[in-house]
Protein backbone atom coordinates (compact mmCIF):
# COMPACT_ATOMS: atom_id res chain seq x y z
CA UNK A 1 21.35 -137.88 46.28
CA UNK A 2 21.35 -135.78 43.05
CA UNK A 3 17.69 -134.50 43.39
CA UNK A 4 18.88 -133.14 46.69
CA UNK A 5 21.78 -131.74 45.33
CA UNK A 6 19.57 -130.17 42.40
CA UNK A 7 17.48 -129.15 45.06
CA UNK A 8 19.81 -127.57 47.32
CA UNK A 9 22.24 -126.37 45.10
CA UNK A 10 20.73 -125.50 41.38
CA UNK A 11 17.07 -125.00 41.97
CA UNK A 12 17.27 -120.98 42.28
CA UNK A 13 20.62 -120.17 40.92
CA UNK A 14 19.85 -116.89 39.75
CA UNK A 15 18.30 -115.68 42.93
CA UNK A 16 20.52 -117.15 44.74
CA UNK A 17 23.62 -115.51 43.00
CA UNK A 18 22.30 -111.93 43.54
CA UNK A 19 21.29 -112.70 47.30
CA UNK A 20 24.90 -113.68 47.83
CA UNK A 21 26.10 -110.70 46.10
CA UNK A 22 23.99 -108.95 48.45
CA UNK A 23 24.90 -111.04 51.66
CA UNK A 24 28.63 -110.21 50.64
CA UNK A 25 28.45 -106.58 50.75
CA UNK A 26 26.74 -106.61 54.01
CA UNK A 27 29.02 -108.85 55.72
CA UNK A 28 31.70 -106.54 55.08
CA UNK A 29 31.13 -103.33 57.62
CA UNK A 30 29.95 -105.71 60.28
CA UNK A 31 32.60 -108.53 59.98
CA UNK A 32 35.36 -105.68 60.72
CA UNK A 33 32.85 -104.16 63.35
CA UNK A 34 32.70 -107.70 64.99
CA UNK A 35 36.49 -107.93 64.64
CA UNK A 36 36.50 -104.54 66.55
CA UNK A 37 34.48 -105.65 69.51
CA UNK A 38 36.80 -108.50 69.57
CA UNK A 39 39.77 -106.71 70.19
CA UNK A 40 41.26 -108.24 66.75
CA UNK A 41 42.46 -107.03 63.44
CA UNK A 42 39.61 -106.73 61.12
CA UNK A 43 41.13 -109.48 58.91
CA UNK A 44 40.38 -111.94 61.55
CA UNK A 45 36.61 -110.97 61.31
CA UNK A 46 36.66 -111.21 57.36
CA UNK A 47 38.51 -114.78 57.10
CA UNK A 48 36.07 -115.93 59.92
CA UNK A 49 33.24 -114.90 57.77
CA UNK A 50 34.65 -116.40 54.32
CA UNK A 51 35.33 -119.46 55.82
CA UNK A 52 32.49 -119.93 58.07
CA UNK A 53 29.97 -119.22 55.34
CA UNK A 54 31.72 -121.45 52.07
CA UNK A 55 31.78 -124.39 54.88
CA UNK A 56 28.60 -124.48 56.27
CA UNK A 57 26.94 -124.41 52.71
CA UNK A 58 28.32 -127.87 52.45
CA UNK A 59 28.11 -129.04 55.72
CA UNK A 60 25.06 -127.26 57.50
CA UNK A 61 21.85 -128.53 57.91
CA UNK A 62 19.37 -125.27 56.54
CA UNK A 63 20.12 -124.21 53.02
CA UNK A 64 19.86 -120.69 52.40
CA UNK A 65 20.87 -119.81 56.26
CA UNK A 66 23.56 -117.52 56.57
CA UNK A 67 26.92 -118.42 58.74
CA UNK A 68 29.43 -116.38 59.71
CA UNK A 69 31.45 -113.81 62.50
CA UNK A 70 28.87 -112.38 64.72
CA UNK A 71 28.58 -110.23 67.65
CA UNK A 72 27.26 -112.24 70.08
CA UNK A 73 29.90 -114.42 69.58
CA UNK A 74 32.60 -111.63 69.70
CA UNK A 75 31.24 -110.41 73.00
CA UNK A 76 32.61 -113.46 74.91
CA UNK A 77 35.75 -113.07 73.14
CA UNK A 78 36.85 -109.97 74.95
CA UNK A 79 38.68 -111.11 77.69
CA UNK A 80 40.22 -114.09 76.52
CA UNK A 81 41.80 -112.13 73.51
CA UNK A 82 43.05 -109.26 75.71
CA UNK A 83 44.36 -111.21 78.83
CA UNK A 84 46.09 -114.36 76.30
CA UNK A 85 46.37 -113.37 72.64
CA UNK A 86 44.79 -113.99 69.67
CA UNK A 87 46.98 -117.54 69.23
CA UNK A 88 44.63 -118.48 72.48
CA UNK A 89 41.52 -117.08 70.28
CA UNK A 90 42.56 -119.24 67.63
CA UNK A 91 43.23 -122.06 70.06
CA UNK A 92 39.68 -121.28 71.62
CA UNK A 93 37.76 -121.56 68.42
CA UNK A 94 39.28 -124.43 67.38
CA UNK A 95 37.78 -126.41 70.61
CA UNK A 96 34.22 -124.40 70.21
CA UNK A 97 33.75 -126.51 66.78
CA UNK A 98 34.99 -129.82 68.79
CA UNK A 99 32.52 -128.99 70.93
CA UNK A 100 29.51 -128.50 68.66
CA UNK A 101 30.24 -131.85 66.53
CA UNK A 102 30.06 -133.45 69.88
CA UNK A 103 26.59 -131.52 70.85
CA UNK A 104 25.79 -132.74 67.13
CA UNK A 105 25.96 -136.18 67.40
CA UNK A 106 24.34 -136.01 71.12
CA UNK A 107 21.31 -134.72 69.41
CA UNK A 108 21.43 -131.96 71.08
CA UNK A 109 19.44 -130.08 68.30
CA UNK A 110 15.96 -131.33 68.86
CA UNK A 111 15.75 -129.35 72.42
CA UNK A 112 14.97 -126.40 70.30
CA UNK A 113 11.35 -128.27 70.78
CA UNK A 114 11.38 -127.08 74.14
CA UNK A 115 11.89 -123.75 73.25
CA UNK A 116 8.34 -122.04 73.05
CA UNK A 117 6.76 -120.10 69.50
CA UNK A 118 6.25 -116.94 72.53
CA UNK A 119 10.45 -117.30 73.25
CA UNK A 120 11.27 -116.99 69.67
CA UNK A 121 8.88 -114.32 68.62
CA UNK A 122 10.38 -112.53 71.93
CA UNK A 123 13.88 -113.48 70.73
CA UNK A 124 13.26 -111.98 67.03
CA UNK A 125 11.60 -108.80 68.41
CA UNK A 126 14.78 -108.56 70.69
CA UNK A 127 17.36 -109.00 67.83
CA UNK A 128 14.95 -106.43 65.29
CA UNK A 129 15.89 -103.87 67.97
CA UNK A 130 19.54 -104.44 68.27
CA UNK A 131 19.65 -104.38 64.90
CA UNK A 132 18.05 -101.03 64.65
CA UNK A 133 19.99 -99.62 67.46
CA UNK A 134 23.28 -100.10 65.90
CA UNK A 135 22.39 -98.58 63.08
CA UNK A 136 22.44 -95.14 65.16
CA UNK A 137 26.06 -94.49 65.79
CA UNK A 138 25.96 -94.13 62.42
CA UNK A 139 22.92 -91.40 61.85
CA UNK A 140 23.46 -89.95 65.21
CA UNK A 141 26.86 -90.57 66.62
CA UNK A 142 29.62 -88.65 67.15
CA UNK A 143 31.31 -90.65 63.89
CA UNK A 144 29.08 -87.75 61.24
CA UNK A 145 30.53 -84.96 63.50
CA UNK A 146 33.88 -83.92 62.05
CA UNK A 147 35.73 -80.33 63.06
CA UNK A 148 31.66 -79.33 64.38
CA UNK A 149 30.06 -79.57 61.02
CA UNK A 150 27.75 -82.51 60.98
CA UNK A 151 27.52 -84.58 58.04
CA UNK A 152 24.29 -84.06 57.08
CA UNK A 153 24.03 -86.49 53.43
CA UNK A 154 23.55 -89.28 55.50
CA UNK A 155 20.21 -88.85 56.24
CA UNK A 156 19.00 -88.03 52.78
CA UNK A 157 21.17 -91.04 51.73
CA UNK A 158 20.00 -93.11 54.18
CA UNK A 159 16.24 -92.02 53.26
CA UNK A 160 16.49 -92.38 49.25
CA UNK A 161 18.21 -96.26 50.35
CA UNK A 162 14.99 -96.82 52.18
CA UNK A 163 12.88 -95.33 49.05
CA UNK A 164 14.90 -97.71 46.75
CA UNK A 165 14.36 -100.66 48.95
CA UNK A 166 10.85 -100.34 48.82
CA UNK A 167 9.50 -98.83 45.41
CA UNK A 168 11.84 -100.63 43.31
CA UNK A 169 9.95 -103.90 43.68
CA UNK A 170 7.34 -102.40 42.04
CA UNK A 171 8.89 -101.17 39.34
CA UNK A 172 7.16 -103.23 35.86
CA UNK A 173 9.73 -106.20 34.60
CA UNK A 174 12.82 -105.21 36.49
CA UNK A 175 11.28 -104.94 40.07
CA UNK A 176 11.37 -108.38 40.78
CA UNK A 177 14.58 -109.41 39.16
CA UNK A 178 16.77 -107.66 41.01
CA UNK A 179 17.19 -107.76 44.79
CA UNK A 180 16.31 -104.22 45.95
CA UNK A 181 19.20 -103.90 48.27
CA UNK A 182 21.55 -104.79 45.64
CA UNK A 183 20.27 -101.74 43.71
CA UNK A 184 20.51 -99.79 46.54
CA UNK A 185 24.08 -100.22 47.77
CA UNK A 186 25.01 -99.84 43.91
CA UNK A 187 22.93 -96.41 43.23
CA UNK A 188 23.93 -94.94 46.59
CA UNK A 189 27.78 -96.10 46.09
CA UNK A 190 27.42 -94.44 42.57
CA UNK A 191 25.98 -91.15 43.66
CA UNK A 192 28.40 -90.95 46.40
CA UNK A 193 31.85 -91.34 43.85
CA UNK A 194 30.07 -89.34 41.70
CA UNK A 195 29.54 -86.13 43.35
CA UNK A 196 32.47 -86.95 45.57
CA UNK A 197 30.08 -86.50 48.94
CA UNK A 198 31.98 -86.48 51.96
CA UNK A 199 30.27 -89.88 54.03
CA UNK A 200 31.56 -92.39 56.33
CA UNK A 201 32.33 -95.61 53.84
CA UNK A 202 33.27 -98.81 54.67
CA UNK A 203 37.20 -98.04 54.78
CA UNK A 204 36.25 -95.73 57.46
CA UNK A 205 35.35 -98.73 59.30
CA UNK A 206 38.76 -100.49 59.10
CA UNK A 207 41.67 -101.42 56.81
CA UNK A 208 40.49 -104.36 54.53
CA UNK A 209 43.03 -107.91 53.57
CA UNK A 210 45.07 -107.72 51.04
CA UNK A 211 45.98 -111.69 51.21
CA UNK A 212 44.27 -114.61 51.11
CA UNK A 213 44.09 -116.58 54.30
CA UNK A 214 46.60 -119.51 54.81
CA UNK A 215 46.28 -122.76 56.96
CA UNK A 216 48.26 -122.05 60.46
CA UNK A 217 48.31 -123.77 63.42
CA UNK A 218 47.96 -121.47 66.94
CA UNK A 219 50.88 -121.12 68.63
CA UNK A 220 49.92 -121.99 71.85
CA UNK A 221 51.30 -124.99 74.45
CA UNK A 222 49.59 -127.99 74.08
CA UNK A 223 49.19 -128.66 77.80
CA UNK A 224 46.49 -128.60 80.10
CA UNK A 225 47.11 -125.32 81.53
CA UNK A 226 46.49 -124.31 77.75
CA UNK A 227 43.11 -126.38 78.05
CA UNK A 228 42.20 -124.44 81.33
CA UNK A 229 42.60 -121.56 79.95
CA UNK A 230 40.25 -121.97 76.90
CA UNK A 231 37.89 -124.12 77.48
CA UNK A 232 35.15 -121.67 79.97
CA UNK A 233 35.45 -119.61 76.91
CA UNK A 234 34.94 -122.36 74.41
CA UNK A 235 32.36 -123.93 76.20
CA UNK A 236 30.60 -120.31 75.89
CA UNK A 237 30.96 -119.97 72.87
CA UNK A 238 29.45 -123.37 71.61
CA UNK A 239 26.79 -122.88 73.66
CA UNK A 240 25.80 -119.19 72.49
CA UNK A 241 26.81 -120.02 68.85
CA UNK A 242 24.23 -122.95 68.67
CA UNK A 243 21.59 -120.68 70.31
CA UNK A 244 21.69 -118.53 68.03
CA UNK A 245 22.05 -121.05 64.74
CA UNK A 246 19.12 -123.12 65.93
CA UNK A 247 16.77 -119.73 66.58
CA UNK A 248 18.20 -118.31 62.82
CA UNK A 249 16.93 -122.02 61.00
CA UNK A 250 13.90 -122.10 62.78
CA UNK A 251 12.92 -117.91 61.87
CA UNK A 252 14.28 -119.07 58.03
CA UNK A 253 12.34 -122.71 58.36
CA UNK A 254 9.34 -120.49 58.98
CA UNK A 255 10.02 -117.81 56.52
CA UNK A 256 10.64 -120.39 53.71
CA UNK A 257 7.74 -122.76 54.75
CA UNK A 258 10.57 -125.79 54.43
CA UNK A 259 12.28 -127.70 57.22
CA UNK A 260 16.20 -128.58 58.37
CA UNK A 261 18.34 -130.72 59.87
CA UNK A 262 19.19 -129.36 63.23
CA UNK A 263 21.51 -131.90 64.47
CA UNK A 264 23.20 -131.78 61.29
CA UNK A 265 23.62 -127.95 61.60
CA UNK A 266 24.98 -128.45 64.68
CA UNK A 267 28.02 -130.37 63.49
CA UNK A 268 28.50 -128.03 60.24
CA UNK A 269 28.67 -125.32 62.66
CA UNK A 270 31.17 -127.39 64.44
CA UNK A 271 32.99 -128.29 61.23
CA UNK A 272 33.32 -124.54 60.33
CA UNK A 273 34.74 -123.31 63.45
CA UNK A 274 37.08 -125.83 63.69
CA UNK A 275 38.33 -125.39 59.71
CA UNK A 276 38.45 -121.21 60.55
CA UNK A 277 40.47 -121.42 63.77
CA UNK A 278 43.28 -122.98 61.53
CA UNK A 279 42.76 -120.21 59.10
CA UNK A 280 43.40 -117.23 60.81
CA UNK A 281 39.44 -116.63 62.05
CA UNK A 282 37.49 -116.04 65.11
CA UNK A 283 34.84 -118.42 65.91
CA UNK A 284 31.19 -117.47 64.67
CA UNK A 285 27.89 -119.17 64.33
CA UNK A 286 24.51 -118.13 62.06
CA UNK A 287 23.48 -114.15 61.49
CA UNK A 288 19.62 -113.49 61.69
CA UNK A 289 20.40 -110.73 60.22
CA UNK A 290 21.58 -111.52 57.39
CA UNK A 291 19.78 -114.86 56.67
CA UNK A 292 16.82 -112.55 56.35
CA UNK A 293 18.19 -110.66 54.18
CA UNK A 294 19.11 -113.59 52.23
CA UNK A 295 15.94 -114.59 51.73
CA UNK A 296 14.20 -111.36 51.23
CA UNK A 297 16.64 -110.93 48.31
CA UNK A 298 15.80 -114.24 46.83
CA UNK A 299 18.10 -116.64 48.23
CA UNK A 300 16.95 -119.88 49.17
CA UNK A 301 19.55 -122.51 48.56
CA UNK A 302 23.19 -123.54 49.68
CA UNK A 303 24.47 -121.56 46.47
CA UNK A 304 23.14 -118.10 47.83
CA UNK A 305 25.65 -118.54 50.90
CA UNK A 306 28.25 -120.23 49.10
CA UNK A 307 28.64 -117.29 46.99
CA UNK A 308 28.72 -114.95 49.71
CA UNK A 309 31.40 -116.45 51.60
CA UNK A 310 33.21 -116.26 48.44
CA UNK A 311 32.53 -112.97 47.14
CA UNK A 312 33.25 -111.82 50.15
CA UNK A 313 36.76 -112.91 49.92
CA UNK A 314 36.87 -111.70 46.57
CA UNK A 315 36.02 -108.63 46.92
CA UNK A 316 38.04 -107.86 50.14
CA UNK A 317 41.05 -108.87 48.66
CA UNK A 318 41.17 -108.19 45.31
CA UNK A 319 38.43 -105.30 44.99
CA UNK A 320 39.30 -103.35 48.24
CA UNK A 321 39.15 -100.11 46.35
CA UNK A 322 35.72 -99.97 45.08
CA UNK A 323 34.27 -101.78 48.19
CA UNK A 324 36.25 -99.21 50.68
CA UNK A 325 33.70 -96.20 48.78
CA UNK A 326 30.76 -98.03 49.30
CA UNK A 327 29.20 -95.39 51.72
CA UNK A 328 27.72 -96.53 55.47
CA UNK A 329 24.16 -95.35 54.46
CA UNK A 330 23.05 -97.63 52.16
CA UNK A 331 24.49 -100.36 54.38
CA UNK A 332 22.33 -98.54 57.14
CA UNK A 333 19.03 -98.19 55.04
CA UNK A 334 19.81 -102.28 54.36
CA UNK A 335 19.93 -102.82 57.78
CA UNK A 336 16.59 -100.63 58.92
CA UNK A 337 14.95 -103.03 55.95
CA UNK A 338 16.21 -105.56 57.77
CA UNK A 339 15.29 -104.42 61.17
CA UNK A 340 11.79 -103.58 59.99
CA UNK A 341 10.84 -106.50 58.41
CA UNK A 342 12.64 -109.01 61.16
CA UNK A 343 10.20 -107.47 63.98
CA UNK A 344 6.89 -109.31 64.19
CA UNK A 345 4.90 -106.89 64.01
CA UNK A 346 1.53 -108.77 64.60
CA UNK A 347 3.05 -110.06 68.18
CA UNK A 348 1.60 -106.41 69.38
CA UNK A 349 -1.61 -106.58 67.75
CA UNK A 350 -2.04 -110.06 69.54
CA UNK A 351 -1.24 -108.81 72.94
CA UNK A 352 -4.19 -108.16 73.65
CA UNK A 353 -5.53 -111.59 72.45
CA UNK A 354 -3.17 -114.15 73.70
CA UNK A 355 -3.10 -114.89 77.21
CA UNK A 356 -1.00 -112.93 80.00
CA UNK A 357 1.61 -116.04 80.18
CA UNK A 358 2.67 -116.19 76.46
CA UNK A 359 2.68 -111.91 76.16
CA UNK A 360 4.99 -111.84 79.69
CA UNK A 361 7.47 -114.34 78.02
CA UNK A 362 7.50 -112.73 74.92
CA UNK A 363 8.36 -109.25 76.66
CA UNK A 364 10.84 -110.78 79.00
CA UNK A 365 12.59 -112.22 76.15
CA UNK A 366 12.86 -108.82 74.53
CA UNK A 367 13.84 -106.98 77.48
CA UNK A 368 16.41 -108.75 78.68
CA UNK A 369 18.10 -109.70 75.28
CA UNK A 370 18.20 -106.13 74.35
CA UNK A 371 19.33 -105.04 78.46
CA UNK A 372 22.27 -107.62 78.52
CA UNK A 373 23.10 -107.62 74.54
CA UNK A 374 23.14 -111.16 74.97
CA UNK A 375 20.59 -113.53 73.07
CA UNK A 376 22.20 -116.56 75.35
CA UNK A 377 20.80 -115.28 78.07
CA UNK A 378 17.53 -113.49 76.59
CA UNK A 379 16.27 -116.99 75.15
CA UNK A 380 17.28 -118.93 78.85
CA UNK A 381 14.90 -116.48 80.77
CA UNK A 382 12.61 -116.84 78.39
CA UNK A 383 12.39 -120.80 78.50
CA UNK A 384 12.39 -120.70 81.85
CA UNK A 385 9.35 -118.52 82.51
CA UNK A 386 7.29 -120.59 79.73
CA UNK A 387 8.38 -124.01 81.40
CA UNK A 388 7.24 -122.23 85.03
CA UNK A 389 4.13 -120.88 83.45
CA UNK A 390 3.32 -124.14 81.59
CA UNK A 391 4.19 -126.10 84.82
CA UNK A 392 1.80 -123.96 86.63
CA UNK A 393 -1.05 -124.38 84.09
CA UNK A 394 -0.96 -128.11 83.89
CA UNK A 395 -0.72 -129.10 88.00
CA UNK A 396 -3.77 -126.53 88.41
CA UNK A 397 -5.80 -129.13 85.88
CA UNK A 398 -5.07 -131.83 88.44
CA UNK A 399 -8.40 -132.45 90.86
CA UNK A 400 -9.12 -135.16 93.03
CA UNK A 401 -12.37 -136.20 93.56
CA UNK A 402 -14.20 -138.20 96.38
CA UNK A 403 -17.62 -139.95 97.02
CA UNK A 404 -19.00 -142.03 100.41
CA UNK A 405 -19.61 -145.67 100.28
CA UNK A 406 -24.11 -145.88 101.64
CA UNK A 407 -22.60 -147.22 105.16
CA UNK A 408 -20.10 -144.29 105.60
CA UNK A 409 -17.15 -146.97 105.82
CA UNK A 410 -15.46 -146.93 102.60
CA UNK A 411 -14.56 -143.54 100.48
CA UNK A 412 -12.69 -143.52 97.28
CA UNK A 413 -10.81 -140.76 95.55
CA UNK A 414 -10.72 -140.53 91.96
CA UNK A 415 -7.25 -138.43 90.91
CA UNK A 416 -7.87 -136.56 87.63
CA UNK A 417 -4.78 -135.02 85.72
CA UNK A 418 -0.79 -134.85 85.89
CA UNK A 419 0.60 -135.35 89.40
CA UNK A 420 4.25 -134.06 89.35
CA UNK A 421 5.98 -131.35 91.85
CA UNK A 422 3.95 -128.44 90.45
CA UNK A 423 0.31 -129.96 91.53
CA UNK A 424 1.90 -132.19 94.40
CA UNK A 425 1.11 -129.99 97.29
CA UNK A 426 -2.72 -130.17 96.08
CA UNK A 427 -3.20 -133.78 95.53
CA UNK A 428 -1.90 -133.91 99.39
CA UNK A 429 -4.40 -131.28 100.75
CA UNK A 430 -7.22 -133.06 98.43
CA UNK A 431 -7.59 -136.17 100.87
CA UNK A 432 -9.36 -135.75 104.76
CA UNK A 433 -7.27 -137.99 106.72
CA UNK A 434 -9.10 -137.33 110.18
CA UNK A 435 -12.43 -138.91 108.66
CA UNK A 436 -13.79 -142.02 110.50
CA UNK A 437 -13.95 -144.70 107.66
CA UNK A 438 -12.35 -147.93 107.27
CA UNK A 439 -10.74 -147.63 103.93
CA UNK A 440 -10.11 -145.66 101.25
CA UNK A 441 -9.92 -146.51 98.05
CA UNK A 442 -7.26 -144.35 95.48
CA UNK A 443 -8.19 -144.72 92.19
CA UNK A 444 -5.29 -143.74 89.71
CA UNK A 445 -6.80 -144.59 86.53
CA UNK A 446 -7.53 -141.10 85.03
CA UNK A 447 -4.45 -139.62 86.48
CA UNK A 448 -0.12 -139.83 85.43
CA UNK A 449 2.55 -139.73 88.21
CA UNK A 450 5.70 -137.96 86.31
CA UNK A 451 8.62 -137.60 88.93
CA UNK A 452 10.22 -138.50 92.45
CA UNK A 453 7.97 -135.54 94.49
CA UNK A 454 4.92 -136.92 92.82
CA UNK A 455 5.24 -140.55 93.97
CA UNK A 456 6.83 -138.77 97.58
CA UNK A 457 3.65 -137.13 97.96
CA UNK A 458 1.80 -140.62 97.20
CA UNK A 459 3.37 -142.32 100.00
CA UNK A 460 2.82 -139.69 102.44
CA UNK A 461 -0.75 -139.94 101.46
CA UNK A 462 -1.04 -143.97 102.10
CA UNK A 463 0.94 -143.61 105.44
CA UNK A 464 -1.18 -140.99 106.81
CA UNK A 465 -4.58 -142.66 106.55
CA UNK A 466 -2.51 -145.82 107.88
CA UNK A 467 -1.57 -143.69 110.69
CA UNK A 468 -5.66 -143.26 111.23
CA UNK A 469 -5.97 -147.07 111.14
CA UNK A 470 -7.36 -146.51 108.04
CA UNK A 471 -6.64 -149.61 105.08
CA UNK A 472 -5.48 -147.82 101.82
CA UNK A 473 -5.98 -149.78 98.23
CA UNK A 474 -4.42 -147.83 95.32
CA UNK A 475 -6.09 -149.16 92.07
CA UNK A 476 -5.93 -148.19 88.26
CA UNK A 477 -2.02 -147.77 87.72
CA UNK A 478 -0.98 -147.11 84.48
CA UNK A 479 2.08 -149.13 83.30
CA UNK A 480 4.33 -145.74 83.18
CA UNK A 481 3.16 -144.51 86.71
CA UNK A 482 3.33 -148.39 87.92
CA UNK A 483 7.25 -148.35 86.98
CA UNK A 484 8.04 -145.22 88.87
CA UNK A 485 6.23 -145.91 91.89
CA UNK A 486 7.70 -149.59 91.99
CA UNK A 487 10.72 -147.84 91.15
CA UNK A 488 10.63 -144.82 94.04
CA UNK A 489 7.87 -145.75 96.27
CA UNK A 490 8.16 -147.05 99.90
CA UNK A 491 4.01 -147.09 100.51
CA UNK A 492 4.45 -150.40 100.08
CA UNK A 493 7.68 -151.73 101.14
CA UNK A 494 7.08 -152.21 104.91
CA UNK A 495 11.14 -151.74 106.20
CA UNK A 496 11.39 -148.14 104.49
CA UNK A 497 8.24 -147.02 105.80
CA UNK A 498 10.12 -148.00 109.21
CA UNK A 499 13.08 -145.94 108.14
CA UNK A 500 10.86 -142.78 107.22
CA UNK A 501 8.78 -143.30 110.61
CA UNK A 502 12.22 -143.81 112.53
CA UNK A 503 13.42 -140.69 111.02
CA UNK A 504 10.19 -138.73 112.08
């Protein structure tokens, strides 16, 4: 227990203490833009993300992953919060973090092994994009226009962020010791206060707490209408924010070389939804985003996103003044870093060496998370098409093949492969039921029946050739494929082959 809390906790405190700083400063702009999207004051946004992100470094299962308000979570929030209230918000997240300890201890975590390495490099190509795209209301939208005169600093501000970002790893001694976004925000905040230069800053973006949050319960009915009325958008949310937590540890397991505890993430996720409904937040989940940041400014333990969460806090509420200057281009150059180095860039080198299946999935995933703005639904399409395409592959590797006994009376087929629904229809056109032979002999021994239409097709096979007159052995069972047909079949259970004959 205390090597893994030196591990977790004390094994990088430096880098972790600047990555948080870092984290914390981001957070800021896009907690009160999430709060925005919401419908909600921007204080809802920034307790969601202090609370979210302090809790799950206890409770969550991937160290260095960063928790906390996001926008695919506010999306769903929308409606709920402008037909009922934020009390029913409140109310709503509450139950999301019920939900998720319950999809904890159900295990629900290890289906992220279903999801395909094509789905998530789709799904981190797709978020790289959004990314980038919101980053253009502020170089290009109609926010840098004021009284026709456009306010052209942000782009050289944006560009000398992007030059600091970059170069100042290189510099000798210091390059390396401090996160280059840290320096950024801090040299571009500086310039800006110093020569007074008129840019959108972070108060721009909304007014910032001046209180710390306090424990309240939501004032809402405790009745079932109350439960009606929440729960669609509870269930939504659950299901969207552990999505998107289970995609963010798997990018950082990858980007750290080190594993987590998905289940276990599940119910810290849980945990900290529940704790922030009673603290004034909206429900969130884990931010790609900034995770990679995180860890491309050093962070790689629970300490990096404790100190974020609390920073955060701190510096809302008690430092409002200097964080409102910090200007909205060196946020944006941040975010372009991030943008640029989230995008797998070597997915479109290998399109043209991995096959069609895995480059279609990959593409569909991107398209349709950055179409709908929703990752839910990106990563779903995505899963699907791999499990199609992977269902496809496998029943064409099933063959069935035959040989003639020297007297012509006796032929046996040898099945080859995975019989299930996708290569059902060919194991039934792989037998010649109108030959003239005695019997036939099916030998299973190379082959693996998987579900009901598999051992369906089976039987019609045996009570065809019957049909014909024709004796039928089946031979070679393995023990799985002998439970199922035992289980499903009716080959050989003479009053349900009356039934199915009846019913012809």
């Amino acid at each position: 227990m205390i090597d893994r809390i030196q591990r977790d906790w004390f094994s990088n405190v430096r880098g972790d203490i600047l990555a948080g700083i870092v984290v914390a400063l981001a957070l800021i702009p896009e907690a009160i833009a999430f709060s925005i999207i919401a419908g909600v004051d921007p204080k809802v946004g920034l307790y969601a993300s202090f609370s979210i992100a302090v809790i799950i470094a206890f409770v969550g299962g991937r160290p260095g992953m960063i928790s906390a308000a996001t926008g695919a979570m506010a999306l769903l929030m929308v409606t709920l919060v402008k037909e009922h209230g934020l009390q029913y918000l409140l109310a709503a997240t509450v139950l999301t973090g019920i939900l998720q300890i319950g999809a904890g201890y159900l295990k629900l975590g290890n289906l992220m092994r279903f999801v395909s390495r094509s789905v998530v490099t789709g799904f981190v190509n797709a978020l790289a994009i959004l990314i980038f795209m919101a980053q253009l209301p502020e170089l290009f939208g109609p926010e840098i226009m004021r009284e026709g005169d456009i306010l052209w600093h942000v782009y050289p501000m944006t560009l000398a962020g992007l030059g600091i970002i970059y170069l100042f790893p290189y510099i000798p001694r210091i390059g390396k010791a401090i996160p280059s976004p840290l320096v950024c925000i801090l040299v571009l905040t500086g310039i800006a206060m110093t020569y007074n230069l008129d840019l959108r800053t972070v108060g721009d973006m909304g007014e910032l707490p001046d209180t710390l949050p306090v424990f309240l319960w939501p004032d809402v009915p405790l009745n079932w209408d109350t439960l009606a009325i929440i729960f669609p958008y509870s269930a939504g949310l659950a299901v969207v924010g552990l999505l998107e937590s289970m995609m963010t540890a798997t990018i950082v397991d990858d980007l750290t070389d080190t594993s987590s505890d998905k289940n276990r993430e599940c119910k810290g996720q849980g945990v900290a939804n529940i704790a922030t409904g009673f603290l004034g937040g909206m429900a969130g989940c884990a931010m790609i985003g900034q995770s990679v940041i995180n860890v491309k400014s050093g962070g790689r333990g629970r300490l990096s996103t404790f100190i974020a969460g609390i920073l955060l806090l701190i510096m809302v509420v008690f430092l409002s003044d200097w964080i409102s200057q910090i200007p909205m281009a060196a946020l944006v150059a941040v975010m372009i870093m991030v943008s640029i180095g989230t995008f797998s860039w070597e997915s479109i080198i290998n399109l043209k060496s991995h096959p069609l299946s895995t480059n279609i999935v990959m593409l569909t995933t991107v398209a349709v998370v950055v179409f709908t703005h929703n990752l839910a639904i990106g990563v779903f399409v995505g899963v699907l098409l791999a499990a199609l395409f992977f269902a496809n592959k496998i029943g064409r590797f099933m063959v069935v093949k035959s040989d003639n006994t020297d007297n012509g009376d006796e032929r046996t087929y040898r099945v080859v492969g995975q019989v299930f629904f996708a290569s059902s229809d060919q194991f039934l056109s792989s037998f010649d039921f109108k030959e003239a032979v005695e019997r036939v002999t099916i030998d299973l021994s190379a082959a693996h029946f998987w579900d009901i239409t598999s051992v369906s097709v089976l039987d019609k096979v045996v009570i065809k050739f019957r049909r014909e007159g024709t004796e039928v052995n089946i031979v070679g069972m393995n023990d799985a494929t002998a439970t199922i047909v035992d289980k499903f079949g009716v080959h050989d259970k003479p009053e349900e082959v009356e039934k199915m004959m009846a019913g012809h």
